[in-house]
N, C-alpha and C. Protein backbone atom coordinates (compact mmCIF):
# COMPACT_ATOMS: atom_id res chain seq x y z
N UNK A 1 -3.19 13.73 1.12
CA UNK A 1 -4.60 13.60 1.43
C UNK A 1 -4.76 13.73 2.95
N UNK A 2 -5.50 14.87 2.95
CA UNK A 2 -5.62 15.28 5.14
C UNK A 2 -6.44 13.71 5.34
N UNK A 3 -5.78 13.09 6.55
CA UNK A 3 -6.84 12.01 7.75
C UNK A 3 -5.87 11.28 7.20
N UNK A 4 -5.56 10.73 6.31
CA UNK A 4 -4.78 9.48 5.45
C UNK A 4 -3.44 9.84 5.69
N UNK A 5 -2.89 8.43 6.01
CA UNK A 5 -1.62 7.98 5.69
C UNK A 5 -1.19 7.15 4.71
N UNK A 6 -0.35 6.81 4.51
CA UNK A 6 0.04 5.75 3.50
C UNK A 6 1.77 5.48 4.24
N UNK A 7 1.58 3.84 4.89
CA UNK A 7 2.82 3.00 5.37
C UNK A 7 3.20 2.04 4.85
N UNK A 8 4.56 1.71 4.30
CA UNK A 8 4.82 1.23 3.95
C UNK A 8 5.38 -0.66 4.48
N UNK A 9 4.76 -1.34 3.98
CA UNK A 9 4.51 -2.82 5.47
C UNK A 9 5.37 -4.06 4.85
N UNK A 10 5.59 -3.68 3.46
CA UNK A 10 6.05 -5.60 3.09
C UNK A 10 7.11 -4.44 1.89
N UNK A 11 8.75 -4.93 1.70
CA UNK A 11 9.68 -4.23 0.96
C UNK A 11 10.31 -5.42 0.90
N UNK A 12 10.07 -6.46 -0.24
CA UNK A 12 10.55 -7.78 -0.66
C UNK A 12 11.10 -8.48 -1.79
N UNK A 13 12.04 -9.19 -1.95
CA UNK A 13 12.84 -10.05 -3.25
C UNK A 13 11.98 -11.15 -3.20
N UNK A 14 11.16 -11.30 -4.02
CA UNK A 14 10.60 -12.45 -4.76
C UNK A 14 11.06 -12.90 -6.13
N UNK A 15 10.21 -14.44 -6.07
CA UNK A 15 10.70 -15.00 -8.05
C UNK A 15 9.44 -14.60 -8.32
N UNK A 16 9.08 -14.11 -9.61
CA UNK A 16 8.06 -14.27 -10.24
C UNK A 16 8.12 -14.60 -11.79
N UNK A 17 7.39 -15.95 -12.01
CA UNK A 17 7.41 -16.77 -12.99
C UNK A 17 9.12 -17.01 -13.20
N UNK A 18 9.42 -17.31 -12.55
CA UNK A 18 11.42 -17.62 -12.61
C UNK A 18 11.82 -16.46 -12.76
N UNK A 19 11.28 -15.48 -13.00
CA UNK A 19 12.56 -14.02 -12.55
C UNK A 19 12.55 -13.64 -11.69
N UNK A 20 13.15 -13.04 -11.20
CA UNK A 20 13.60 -11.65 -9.71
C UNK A 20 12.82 -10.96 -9.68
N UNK A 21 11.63 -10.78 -8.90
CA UNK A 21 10.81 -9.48 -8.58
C UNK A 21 10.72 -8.90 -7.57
N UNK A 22 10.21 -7.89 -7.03
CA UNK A 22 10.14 -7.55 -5.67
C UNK A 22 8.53 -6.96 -5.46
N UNK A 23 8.25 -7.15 -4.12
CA UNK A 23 6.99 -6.75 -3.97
C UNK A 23 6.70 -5.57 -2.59
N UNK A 24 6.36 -4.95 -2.99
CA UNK A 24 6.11 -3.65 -2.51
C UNK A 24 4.57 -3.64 -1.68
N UNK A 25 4.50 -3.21 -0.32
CA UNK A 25 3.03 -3.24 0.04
C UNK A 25 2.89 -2.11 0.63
N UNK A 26 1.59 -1.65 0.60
CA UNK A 26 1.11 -0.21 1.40
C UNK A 26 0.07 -0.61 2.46
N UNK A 27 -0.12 0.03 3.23
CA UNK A 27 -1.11 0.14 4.10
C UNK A 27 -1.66 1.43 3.31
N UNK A 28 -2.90 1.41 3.80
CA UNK A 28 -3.71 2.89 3.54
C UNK A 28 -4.54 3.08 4.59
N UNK A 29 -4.32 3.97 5.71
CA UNK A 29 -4.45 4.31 7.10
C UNK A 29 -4.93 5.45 7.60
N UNK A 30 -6.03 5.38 8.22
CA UNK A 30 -7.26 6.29 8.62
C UNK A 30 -6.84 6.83 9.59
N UNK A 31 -6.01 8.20 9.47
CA UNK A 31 -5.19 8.95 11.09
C UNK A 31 -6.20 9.07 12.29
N UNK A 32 -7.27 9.02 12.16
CA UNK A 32 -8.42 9.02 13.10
C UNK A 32 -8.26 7.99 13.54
N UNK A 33 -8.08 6.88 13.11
CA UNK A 33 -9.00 5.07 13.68
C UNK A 33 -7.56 3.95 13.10
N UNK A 34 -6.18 4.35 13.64
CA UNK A 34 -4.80 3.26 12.75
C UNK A 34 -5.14 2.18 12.99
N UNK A 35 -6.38 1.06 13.30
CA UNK A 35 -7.37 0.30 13.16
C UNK A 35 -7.66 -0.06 12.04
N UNK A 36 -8.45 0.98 11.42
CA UNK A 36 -8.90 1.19 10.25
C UNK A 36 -8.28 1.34 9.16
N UNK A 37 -7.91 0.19 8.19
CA UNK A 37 -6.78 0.28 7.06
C UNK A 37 -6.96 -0.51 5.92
N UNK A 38 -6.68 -0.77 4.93
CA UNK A 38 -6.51 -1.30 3.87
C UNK A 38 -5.18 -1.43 2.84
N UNK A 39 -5.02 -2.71 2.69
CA UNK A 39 -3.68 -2.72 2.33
C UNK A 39 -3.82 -3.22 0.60
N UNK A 40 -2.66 -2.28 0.00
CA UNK A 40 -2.29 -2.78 -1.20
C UNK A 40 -0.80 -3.33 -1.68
N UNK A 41 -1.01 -4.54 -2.55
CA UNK A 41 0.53 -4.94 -3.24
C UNK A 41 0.45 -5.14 -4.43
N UNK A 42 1.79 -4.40 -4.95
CA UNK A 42 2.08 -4.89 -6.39
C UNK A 42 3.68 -5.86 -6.05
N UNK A 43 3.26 -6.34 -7.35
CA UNK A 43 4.94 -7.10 -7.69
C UNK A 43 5.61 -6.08 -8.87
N UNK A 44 7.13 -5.43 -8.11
CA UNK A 44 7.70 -4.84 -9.51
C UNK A 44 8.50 -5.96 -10.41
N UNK A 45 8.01 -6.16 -11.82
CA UNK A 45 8.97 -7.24 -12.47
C UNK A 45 10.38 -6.91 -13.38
N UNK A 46 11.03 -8.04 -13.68
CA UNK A 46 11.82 -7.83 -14.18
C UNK A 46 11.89 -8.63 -15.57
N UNK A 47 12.28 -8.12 -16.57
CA UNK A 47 13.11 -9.28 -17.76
C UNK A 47 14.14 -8.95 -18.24
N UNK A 48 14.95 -9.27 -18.96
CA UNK A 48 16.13 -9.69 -19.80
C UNK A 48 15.33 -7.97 -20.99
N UNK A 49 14.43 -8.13 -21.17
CA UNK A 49 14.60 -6.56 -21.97
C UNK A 49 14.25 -5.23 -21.03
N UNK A 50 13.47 -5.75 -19.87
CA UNK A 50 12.86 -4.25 -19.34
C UNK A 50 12.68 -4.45 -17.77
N UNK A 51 13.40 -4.02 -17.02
CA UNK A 51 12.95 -4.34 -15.73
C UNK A 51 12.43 -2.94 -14.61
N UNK A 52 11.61 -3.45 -13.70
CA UNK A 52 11.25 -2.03 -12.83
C UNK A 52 11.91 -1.94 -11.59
N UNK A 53 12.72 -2.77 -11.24
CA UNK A 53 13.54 -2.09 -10.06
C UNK A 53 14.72 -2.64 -10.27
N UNK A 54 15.37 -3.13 -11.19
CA UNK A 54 17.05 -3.56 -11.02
C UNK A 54 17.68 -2.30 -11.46
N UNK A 55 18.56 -1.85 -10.76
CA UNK A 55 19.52 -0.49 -10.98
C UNK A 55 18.81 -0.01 -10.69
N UNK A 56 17.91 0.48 -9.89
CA UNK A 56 17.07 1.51 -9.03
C UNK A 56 17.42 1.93 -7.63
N UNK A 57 17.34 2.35 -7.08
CA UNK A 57 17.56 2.89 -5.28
C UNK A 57 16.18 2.18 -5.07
N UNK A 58 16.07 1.95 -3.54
CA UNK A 58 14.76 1.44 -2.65
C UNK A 58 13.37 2.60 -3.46
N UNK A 59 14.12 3.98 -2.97
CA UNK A 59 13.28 4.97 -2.48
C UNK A 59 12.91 5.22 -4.58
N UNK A 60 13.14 4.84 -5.57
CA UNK A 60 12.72 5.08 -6.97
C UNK A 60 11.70 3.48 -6.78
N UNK A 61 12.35 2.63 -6.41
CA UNK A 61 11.23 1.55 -6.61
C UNK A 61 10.27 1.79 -5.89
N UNK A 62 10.03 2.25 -4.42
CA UNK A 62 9.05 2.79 -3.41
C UNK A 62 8.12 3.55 -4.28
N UNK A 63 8.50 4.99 -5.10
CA UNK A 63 7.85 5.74 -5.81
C UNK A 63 7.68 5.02 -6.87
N UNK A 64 7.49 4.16 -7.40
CA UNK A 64 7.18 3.22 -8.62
C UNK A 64 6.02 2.91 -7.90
N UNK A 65 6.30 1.57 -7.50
CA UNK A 65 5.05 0.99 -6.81
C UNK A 65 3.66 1.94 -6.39
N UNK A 66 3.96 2.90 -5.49
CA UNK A 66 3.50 4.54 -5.12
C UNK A 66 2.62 4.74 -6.40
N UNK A 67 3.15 5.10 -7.28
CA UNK A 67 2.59 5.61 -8.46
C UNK A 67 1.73 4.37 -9.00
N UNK A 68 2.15 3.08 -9.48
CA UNK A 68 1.11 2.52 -9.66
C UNK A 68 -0.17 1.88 -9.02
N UNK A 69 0.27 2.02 -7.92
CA UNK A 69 -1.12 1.68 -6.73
C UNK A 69 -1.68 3.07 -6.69
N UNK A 70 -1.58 4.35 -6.78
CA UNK A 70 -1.98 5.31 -6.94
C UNK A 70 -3.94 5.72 -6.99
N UNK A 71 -4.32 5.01 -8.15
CA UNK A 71 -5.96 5.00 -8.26
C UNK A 71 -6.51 4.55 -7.06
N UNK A 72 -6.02 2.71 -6.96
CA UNK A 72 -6.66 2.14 -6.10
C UNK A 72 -6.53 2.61 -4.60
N UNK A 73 -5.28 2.98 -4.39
CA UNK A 73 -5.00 3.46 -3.14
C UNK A 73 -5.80 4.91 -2.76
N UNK A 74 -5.93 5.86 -3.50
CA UNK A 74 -6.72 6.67 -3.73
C UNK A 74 -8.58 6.34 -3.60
N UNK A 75 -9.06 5.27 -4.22
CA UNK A 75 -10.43 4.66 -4.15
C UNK A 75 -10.88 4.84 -2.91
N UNK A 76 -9.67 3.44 -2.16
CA UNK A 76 -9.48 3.15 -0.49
C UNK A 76 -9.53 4.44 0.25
N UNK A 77 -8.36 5.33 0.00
CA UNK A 77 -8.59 6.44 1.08
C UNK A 77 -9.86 7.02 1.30
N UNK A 78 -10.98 7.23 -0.04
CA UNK A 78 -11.71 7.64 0.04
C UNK A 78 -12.81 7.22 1.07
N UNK A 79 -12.94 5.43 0.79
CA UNK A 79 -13.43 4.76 1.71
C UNK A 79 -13.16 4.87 2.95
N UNK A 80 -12.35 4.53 3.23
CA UNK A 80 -12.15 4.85 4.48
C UNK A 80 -12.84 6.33 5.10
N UNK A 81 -12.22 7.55 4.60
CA UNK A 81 -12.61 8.56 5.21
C UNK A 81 -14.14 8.81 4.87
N UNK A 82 -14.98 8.20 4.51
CA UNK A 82 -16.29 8.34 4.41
C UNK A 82 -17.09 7.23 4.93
N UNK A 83 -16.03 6.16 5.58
CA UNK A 83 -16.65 5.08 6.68
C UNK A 83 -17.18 5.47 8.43
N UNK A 84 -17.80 4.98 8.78
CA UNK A 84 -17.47 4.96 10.51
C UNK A 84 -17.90 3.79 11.01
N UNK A 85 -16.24 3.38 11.34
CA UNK A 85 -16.42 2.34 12.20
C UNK A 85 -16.61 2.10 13.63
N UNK A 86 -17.44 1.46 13.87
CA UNK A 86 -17.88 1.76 15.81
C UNK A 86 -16.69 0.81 16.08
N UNK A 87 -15.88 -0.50 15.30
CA UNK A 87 -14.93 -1.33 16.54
C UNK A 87 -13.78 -0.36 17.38
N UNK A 88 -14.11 -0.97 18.53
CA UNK A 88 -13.07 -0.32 19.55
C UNK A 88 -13.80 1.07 19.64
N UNK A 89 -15.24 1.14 19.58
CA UNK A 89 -15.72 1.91 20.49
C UNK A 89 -16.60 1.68 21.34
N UNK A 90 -16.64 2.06 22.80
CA UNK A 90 -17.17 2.16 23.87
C UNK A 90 -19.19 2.38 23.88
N UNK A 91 -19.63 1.04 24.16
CA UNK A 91 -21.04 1.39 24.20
C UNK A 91 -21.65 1.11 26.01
N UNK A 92 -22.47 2.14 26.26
CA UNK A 92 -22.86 2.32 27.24
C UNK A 92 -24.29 2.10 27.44
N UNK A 93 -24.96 1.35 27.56
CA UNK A 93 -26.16 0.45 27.58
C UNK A 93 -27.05 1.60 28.22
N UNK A 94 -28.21 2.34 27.83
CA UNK A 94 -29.39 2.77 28.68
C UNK A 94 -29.69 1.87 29.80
């Protein structure tokens, strides 16, 4: 998506509900205004029948997470690039 970035800010081992999870966070970042951002997190979980990141590489759980923040992160970009924010701009009084 041109103007948008997407950075990656929180790559973490958490418990969730007593299992092993990890939580994954994005920024979603306005190349015009890196000011201007919105951040998303999921938790990937795990159980005893099905888990989303044990036996995975970083970079398959990264594209997991990726893919399911996908819509919302998508929503955001939109926002953003159809915002204008004046902070951290310069006003010059008549």
């Amino acid at each position: 998506m041109n103007g948008i970035k997407f950075k990656i800010i929180r790559y973490s081992d958490h418990r969730y509900q007593g299992d092993p999870a990890k939580i994954v966070g994005f920024n979603v970042i306005k190349e015009s205004d890196e000011s201007d951002s919105i951040y998303h997190e999921i938790v990937l979980t795990s159980s005893l029948s099905d888990s989303q990141f044990i036996g995975k590489t970083n970079e398959e759980c990264i594209t997991l997470a990726f893919s399911l923040l996908s819509g919302s992160m998508s929503n955001s970009a939109n926002k953003l690039l159809q915002s204008q924010n004046v902070i951290g701009s310069y006003y010059i009084p008549s």
